[in-house]
Protein backbone atom coordinates (compact mmCIF):
# COMPACT_ATOMS: atom_id res chain seq x y z
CA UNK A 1 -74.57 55.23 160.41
CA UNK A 2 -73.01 51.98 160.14
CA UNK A 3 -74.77 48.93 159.49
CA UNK A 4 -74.53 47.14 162.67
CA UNK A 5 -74.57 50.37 164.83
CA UNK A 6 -78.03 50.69 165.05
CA UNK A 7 -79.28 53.39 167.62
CA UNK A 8 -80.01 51.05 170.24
CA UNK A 9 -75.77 49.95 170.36
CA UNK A 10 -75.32 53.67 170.42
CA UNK A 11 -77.17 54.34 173.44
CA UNK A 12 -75.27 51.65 175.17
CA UNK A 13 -72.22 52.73 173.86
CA UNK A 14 -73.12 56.32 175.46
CA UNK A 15 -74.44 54.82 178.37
CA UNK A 16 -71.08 52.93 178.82
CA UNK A 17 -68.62 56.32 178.38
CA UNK A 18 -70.27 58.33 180.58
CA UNK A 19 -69.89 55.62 183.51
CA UNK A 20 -65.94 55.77 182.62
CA UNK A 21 -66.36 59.47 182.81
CA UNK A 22 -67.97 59.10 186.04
CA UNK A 23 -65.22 56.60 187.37
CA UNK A 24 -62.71 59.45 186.11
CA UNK A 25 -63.96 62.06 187.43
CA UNK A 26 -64.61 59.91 191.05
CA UNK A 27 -60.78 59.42 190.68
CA UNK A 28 -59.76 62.77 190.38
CA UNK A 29 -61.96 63.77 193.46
CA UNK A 30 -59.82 61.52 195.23
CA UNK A 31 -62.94 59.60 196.44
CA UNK A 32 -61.56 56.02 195.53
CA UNK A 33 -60.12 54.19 197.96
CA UNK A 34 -57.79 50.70 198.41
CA UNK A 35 -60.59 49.03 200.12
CA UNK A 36 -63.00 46.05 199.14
CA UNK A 37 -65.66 48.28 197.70
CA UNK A 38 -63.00 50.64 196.09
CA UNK A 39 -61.87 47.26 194.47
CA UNK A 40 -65.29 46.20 193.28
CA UNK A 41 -65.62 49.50 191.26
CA UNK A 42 -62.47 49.02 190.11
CA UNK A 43 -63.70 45.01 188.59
CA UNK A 44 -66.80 47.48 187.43
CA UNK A 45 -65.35 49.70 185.36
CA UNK A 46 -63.14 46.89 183.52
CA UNK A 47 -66.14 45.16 183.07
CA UNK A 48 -67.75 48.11 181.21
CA UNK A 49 -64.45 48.89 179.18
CA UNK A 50 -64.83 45.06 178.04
CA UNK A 51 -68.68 45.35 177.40
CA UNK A 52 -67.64 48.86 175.49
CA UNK A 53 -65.33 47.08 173.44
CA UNK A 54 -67.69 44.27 172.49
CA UNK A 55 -70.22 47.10 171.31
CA UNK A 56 -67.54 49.57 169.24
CA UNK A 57 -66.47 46.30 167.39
CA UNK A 58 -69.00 44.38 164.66
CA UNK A 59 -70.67 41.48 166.50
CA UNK A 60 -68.66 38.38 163.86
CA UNK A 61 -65.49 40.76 164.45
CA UNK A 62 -65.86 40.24 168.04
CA UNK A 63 -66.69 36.57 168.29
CA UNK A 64 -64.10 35.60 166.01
CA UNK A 65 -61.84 37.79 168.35
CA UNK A 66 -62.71 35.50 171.35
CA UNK A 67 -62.34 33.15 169.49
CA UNK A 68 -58.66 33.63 169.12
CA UNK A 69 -57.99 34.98 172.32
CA UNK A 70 -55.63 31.54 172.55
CA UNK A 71 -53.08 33.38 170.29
CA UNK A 72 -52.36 35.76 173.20
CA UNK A 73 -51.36 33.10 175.30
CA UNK A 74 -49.59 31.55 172.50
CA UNK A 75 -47.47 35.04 172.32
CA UNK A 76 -46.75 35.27 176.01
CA UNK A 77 -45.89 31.78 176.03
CA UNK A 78 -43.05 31.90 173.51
CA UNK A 79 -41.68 35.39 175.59
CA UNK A 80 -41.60 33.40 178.93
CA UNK A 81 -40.07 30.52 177.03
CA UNK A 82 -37.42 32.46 175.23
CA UNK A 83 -36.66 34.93 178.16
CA UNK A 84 -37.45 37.64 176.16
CA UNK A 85 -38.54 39.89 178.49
CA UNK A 86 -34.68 39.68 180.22
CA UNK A 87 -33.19 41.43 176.28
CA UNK A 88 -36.00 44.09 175.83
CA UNK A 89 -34.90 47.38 177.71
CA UNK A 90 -36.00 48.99 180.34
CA UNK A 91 -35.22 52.24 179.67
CA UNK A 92 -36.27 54.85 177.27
CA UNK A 93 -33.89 53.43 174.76
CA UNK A 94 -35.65 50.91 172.72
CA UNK A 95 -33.92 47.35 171.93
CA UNK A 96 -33.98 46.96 167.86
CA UNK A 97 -35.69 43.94 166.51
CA UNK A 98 -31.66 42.97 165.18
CA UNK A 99 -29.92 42.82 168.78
CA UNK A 100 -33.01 40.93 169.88
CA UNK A 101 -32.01 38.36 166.94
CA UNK A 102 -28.45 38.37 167.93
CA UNK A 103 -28.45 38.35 171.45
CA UNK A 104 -30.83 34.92 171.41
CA UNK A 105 -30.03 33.59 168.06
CA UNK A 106 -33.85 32.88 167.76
CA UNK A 107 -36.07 33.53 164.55
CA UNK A 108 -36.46 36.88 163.73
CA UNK A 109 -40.03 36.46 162.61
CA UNK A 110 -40.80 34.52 165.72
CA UNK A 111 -39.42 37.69 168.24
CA UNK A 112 -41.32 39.69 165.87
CA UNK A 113 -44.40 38.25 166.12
CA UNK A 114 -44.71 37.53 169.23
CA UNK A 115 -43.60 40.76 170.47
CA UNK A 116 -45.99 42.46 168.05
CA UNK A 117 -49.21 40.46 170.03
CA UNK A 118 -48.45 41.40 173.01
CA UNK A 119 -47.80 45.22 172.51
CA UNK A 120 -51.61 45.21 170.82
CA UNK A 121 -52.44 44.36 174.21
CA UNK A 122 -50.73 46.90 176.25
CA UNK A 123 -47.87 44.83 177.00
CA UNK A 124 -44.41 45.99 176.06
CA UNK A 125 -44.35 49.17 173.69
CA UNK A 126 -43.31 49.90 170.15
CA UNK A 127 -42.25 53.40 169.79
CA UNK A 128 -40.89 53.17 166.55
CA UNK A 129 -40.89 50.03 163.90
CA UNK A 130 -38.84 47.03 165.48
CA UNK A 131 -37.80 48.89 168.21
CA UNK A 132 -39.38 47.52 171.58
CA UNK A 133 -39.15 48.74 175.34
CA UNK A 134 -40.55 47.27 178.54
CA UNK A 135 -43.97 49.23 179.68
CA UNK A 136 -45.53 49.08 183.38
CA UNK A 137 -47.33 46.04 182.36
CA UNK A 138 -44.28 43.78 180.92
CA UNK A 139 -41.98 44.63 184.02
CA UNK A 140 -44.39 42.43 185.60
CA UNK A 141 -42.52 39.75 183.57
CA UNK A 142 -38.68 40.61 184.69
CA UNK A 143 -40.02 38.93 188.47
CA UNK A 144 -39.29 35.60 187.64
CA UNK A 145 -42.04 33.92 190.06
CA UNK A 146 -44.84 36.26 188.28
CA UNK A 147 -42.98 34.88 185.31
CA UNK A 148 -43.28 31.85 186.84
CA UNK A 149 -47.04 32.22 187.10
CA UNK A 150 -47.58 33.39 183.98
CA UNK A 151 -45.96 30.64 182.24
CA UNK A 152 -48.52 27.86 184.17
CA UNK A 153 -52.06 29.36 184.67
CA UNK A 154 -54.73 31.04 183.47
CA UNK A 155 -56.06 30.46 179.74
CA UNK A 156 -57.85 33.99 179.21
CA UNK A 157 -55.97 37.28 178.58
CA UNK A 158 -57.61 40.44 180.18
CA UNK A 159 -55.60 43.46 179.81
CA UNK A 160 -57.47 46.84 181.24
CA UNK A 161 -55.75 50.43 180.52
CA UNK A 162 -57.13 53.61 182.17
CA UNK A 163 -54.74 56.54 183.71
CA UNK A 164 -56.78 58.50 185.92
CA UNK A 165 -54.70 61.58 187.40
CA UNK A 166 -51.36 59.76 187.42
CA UNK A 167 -52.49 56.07 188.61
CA UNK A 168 -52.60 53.43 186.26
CA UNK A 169 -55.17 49.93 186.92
CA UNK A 170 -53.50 47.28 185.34
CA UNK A 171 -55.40 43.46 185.03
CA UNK A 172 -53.29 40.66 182.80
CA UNK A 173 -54.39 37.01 183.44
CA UNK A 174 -53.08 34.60 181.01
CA UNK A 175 -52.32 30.93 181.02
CA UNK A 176 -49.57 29.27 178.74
CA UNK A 177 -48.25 25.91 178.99
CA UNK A 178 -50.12 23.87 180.80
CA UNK A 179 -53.31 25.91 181.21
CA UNK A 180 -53.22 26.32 177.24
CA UNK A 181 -52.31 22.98 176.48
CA UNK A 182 -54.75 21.33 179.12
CA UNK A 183 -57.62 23.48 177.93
CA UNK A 184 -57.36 22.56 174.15
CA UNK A 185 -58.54 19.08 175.02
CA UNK A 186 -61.13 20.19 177.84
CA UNK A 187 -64.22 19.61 175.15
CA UNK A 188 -62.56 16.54 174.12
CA UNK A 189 -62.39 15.37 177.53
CA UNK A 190 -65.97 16.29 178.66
CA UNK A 191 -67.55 14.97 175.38
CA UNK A 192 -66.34 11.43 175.95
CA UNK A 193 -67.50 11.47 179.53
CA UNK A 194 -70.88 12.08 179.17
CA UNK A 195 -70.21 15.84 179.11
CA UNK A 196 -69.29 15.76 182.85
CA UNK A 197 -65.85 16.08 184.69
CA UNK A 198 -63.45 13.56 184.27
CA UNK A 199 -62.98 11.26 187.63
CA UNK A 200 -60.06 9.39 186.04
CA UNK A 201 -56.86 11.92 185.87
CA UNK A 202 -55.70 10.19 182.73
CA UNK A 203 -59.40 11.40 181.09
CA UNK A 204 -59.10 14.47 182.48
CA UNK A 205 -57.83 16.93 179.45
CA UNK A 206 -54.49 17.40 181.65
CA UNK A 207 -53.92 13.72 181.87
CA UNK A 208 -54.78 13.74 177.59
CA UNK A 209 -52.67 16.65 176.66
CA UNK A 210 -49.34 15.57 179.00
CA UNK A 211 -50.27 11.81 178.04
CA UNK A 212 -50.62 10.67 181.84
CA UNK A 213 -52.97 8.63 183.86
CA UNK A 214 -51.97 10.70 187.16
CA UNK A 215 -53.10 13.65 188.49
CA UNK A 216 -51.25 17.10 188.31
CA UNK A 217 -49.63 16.78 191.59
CA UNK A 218 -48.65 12.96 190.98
CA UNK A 219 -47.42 14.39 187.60
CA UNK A 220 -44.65 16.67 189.24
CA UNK A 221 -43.70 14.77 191.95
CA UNK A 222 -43.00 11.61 189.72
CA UNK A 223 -42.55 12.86 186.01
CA UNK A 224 -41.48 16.63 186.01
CA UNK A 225 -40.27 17.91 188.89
CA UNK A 226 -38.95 21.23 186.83
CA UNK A 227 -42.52 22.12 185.66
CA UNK A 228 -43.35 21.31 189.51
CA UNK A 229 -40.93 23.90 190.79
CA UNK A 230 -42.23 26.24 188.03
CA UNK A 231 -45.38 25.63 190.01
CA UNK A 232 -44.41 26.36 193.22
CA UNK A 233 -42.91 29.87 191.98
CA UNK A 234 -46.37 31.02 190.14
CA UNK A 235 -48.07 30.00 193.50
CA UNK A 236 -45.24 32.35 195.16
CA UNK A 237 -46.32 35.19 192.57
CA UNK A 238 -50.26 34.60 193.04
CA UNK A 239 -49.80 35.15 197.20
CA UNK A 240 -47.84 38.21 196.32
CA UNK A 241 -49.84 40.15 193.93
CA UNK A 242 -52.99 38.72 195.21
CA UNK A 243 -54.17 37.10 191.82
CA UNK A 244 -55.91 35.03 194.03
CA UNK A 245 -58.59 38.13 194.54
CA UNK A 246 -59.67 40.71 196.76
CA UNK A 247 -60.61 38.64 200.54
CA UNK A 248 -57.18 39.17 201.77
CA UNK A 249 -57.90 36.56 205.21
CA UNK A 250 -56.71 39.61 207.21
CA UNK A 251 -59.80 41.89 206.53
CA UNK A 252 -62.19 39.43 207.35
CA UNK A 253 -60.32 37.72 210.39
CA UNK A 254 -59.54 39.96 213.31
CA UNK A 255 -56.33 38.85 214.25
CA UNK A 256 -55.54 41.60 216.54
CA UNK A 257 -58.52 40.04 218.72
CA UNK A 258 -55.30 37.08 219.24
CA UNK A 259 -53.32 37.07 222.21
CA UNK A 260 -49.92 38.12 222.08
CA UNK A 261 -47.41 35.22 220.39
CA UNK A 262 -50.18 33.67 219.04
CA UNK A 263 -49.01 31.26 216.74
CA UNK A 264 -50.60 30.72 213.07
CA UNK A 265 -49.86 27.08 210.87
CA UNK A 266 -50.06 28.00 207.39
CA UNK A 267 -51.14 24.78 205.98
CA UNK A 268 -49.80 23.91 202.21
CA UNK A 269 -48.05 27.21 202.86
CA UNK A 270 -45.31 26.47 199.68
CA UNK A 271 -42.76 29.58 200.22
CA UNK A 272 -44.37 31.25 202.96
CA UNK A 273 -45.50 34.73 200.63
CA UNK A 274 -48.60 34.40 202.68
CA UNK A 275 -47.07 34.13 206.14
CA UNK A 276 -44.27 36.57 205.32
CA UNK A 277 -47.24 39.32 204.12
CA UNK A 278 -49.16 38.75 207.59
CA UNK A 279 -46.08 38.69 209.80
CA UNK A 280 -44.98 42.02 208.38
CA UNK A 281 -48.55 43.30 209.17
CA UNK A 282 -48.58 41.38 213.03
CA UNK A 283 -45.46 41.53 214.68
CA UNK A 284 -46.66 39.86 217.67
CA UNK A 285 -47.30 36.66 215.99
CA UNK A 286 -45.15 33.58 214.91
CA UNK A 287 -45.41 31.44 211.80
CA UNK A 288 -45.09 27.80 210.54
CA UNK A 289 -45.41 27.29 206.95
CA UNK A 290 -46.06 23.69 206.28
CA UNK A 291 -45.70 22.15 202.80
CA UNK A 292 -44.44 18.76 201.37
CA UNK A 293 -41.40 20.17 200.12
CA UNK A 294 -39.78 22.53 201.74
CA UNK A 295 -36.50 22.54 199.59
CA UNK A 296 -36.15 25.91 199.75
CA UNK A 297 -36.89 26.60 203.25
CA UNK A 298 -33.29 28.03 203.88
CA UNK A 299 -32.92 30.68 201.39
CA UNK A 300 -36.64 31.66 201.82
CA UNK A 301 -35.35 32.05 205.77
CA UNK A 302 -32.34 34.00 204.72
CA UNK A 303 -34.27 36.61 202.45
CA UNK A 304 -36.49 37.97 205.78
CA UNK A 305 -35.94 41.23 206.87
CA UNK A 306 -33.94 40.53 211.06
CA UNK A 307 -37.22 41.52 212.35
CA UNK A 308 -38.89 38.55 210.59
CA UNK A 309 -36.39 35.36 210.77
CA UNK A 310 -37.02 34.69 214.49
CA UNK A 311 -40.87 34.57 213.85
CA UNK A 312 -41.07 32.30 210.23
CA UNK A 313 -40.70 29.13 210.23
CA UNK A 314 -40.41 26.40 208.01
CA UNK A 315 -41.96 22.71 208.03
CA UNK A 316 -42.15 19.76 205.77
CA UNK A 317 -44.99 18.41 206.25
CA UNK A 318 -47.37 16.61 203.88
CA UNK A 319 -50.66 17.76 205.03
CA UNK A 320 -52.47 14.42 204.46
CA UNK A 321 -50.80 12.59 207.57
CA UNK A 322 -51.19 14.13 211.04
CA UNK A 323 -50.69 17.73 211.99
CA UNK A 324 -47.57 18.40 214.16
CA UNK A 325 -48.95 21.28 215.80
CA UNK A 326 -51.15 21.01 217.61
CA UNK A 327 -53.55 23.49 219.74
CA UNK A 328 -51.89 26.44 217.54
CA UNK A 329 -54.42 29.46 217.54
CA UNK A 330 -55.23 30.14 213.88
CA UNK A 331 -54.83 27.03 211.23
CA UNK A 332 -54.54 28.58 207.41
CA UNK A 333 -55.53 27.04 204.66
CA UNK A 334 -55.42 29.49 201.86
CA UNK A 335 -56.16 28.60 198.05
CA UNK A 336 -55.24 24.55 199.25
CA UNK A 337 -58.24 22.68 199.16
CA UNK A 338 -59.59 24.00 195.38
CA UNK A 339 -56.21 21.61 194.36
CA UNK A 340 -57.96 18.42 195.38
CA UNK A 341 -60.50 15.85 195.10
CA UNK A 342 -63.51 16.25 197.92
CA UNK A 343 -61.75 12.60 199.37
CA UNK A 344 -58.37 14.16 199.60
CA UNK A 345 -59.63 17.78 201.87
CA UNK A 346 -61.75 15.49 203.70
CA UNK A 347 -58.27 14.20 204.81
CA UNK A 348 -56.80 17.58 205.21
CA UNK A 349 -59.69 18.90 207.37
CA UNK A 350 -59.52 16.14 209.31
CA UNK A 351 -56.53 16.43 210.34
CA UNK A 352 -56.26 19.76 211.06
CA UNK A 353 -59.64 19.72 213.32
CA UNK A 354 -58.15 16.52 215.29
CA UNK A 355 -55.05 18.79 216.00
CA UNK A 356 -57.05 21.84 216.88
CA UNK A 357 -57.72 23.20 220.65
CA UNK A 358 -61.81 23.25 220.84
CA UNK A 359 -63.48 26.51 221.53
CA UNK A 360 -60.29 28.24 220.75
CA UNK A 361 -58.27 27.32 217.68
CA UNK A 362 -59.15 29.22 214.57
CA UNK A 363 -59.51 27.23 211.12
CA UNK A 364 -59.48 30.09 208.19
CA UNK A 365 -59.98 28.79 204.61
CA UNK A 366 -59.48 30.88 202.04
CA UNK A 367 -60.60 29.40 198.88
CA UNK A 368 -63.23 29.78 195.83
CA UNK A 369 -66.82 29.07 195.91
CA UNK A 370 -70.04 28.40 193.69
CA UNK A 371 -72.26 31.76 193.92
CA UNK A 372 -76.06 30.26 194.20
CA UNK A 373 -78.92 31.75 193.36
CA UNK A 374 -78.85 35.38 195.04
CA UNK A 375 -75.58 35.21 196.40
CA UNK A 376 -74.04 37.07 193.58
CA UNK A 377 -71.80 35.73 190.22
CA UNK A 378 -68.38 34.95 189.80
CA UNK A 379 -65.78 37.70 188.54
CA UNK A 380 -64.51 37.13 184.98
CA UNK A 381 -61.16 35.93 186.86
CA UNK A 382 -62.69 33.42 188.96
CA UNK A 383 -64.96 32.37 186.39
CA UNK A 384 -61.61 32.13 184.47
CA UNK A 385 -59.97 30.48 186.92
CA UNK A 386 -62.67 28.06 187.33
CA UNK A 387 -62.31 26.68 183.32
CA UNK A 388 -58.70 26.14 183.97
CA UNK A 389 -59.72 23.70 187.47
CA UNK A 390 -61.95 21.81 184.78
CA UNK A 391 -58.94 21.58 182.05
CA UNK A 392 -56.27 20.88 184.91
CA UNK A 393 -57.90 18.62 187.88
CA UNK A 394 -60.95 17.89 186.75
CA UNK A 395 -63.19 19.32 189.55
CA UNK A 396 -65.49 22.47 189.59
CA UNK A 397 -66.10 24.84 192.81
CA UNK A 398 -68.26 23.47 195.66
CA UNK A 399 -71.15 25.42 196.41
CA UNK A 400 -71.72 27.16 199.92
CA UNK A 401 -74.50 23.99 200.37
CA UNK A 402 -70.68 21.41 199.23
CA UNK A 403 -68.91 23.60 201.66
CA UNK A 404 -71.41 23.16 204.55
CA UNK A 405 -71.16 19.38 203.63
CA UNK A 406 -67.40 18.82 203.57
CA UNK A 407 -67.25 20.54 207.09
CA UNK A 408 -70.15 18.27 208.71
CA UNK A 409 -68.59 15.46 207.23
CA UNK A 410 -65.17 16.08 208.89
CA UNK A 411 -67.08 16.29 212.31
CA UNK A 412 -70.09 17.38 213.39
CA UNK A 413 -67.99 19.94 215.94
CA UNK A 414 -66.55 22.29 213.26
CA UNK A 415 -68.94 25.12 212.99
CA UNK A 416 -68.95 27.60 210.61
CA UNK A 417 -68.66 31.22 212.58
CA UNK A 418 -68.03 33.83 210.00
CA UNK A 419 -68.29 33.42 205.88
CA UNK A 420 -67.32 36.62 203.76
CA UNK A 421 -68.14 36.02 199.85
CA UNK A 422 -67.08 38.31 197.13
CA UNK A 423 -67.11 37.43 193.12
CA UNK A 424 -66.46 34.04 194.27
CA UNK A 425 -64.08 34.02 196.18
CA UNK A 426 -64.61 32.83 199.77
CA UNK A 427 -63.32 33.10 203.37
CA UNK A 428 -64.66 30.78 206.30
CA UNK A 429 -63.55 31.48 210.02
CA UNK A 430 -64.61 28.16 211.65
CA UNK A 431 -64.15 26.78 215.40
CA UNK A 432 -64.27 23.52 217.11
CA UNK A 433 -66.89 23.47 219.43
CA UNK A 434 -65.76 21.75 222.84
């Protein structure tokens, strides 16, 4: 026996494979489901495979592995950067290491490496020395919003394997960029505030790392507008694959309990992935996506499907001045307010509830919250995702208790009518009482 395998890590290991045996053999029964139970096994059995690996690998081989978990951002990083993921084939045929070289002119070793870090996670393949083809998982890189997305976000790389009778579960969340560069001066930035979150962008570890007194959104709109678009293309990706978690608003809203035309604002909508998804799903209802730029509005418009155009709609609108439309029957706000300062969605929410019909309007947020004593823990992802608010806006997720105040605050006639949580992730259905 190994030194640090001592019988009591080999019962858990044990313990541990015969629940992945379980979820296999589950599988192959056909007994799992695309539901939101189906996808909280699915979060359970990656959790296991990650606990499994902790245990199969000696404990200062395993810290010091977290430890460097920033070198598999580093490796996607320099991919996205270099467009690598455009010269690697898709095919059978492997690329060699030599046509990478020539078709980008970039350093050999560089290609190399980073190519090399990302395969030991699942993520392109190496079927013979310097030879390298795309796998299910890179693909995910040839969509240039996911690309997009990937490039800006998350600081934590979680890659899951398992094929179970044909299907494949995939998880990758990584952050480069920003999220990486932000969170290397997050301890910095909460060790000269007292240890608590910065209030002042430019001490936040975004405002230190990008050398800036404003705050991420201030920072695109007045000092790079590229990394801004960037932005808006991740957020594109996140709608799309639903990074964003597993409370899709349509399984806990009943829309089909709206009339006929009913009409839905999707507040801070960006590129409308959110309305497109739900008026593909509802064909009796019609859209407005609202957001502050709305560049893109006409090729967005032009990409719909016939059935589609005459029922999205585009708006500028910056959501901190009045809402346009008003009495609409369902008001979205999905993954908006987690972006701002509690002084900022007080403005939001207020003026959304001013424009909404009472005892009849629908306000649906769709956002993150602070589990609380029995209400459950946060998912590795949202925990995740919650590190990278500290790094990028300086600002943590409210608890159900902050939610309940925010709402009261904006007027005593929003009431709170149904709240689904789920790994910390949360959806409120609220009215305005007449």
């Amino acid at each position: 026996m190994s030194e640090f395998q001592s019988p009591e890590r080999l019962e858990k290991i044990k313990s541990l494979a015969n629940s992945i045996l379980q979820y296999v053999e589950e599988c192959e029964q056909g007994t799992q489901t695309v539901d939101p139970k189906s996808r909280q096994q699915h979060r359970n059995i990656s959790d296991v495979c990650r606990e499994l690996q902790s245990y199969a690998a000696p404990p200062r081989h395993w810290v010091i592995g977290v430890a460097c978990s920033y070198t598999q951002s580093m490796a996607l990083s320099l991919i996205v950067e270099m467009g690598l993921q455009k010269h690697v084939s898709n095919t059978k045929v492997p690329t060699r290491l030599e046509d990478l070289v020539s078709r980008t002119n970039y350093s050999r070793e560089i290609i190399k490496t980073a190519l090399r870090q990302c395969i030991e996670y699942q993520i392109f393949e190496e079927p013979a020395p310097e030879r390298y083809r795309h796998n299910e998982n890179s693909r995910t890189l040839l969509d240039d919003d996911y690309a997009a997305w990937v490039h800006f976000r998350y600081f934590n790389i979680r890659i899951l394997e398992l094929q179970v009778s044909h299907t494949k579960s995939y998880e990758i969340y990584a952050s480069v960029d920003e999220g990486m560069l932000a969170g290397a001066y997050l301890s910095r930035s909460i060790a000269t505030n007292g240890y608590q979150l910065a209030e002042d962008p430019g001490k936040r570890a975004f405002g230190m790392a990008f050398g800036t007194s404003r705050s991420l959104y201030e920072y695109y709109d007045k000092e790079d507008r590229d990394r801004g678009l960037r932005f808006g293309k991740g957020m594109a990706a996140s709608t799309e694959t639903a990074i964003y978690g597993d409370l899709p608003v349509d399984l806990i809203s009943s829309f089909e309990k709206l009339k006929k035309n009913a009409t839905v604002v999707d507040v801070g909508g960006g590129r409308g992935q959110n309305s497109i998804r739900l008026a593909k799903q509802f064909r009796d209802m019609k859209f407005v996506v609202q957001d502050r730029y709305n560049d893109s509005d006409t090729a967005e418009w032009s990409r719909l499907p016939d059935g589609l155009r005459d029922r999205v709609k585009w708006q500028v609108h910056d959501f901190c001045t009045p809402q346009p439309v008003e009495g609409a029957d369902v008001y979205l706000v999905s993954q908006v307010l987690m972006d701002h300062p509690p002084s900022v969605c007080h403005e939001i929410l207020t003026h959304i509830v001013e424009a909404m019909a009472p005892g009849r309007s629908i306000l649906l947020i769709s956002d993150c919250i602070s589990p609380t004593g029995d209400e459950g823990n946060m998912a590795l992802t949202t925990n995740t995702l919650n590190l990278h608010m500290f790094a990028i806006l300086g600002r943590a997720f409210w608890t159900k208790k902050e939610w309940q105040e925010m709402f009261t605050s904006v007027s005593p006639l929003l009431k709170i009518q149904k709240l689904e949580m789920l790994d910390g992730r949360a959806i409120f259905e609220l009215i305005k009482e007449a």
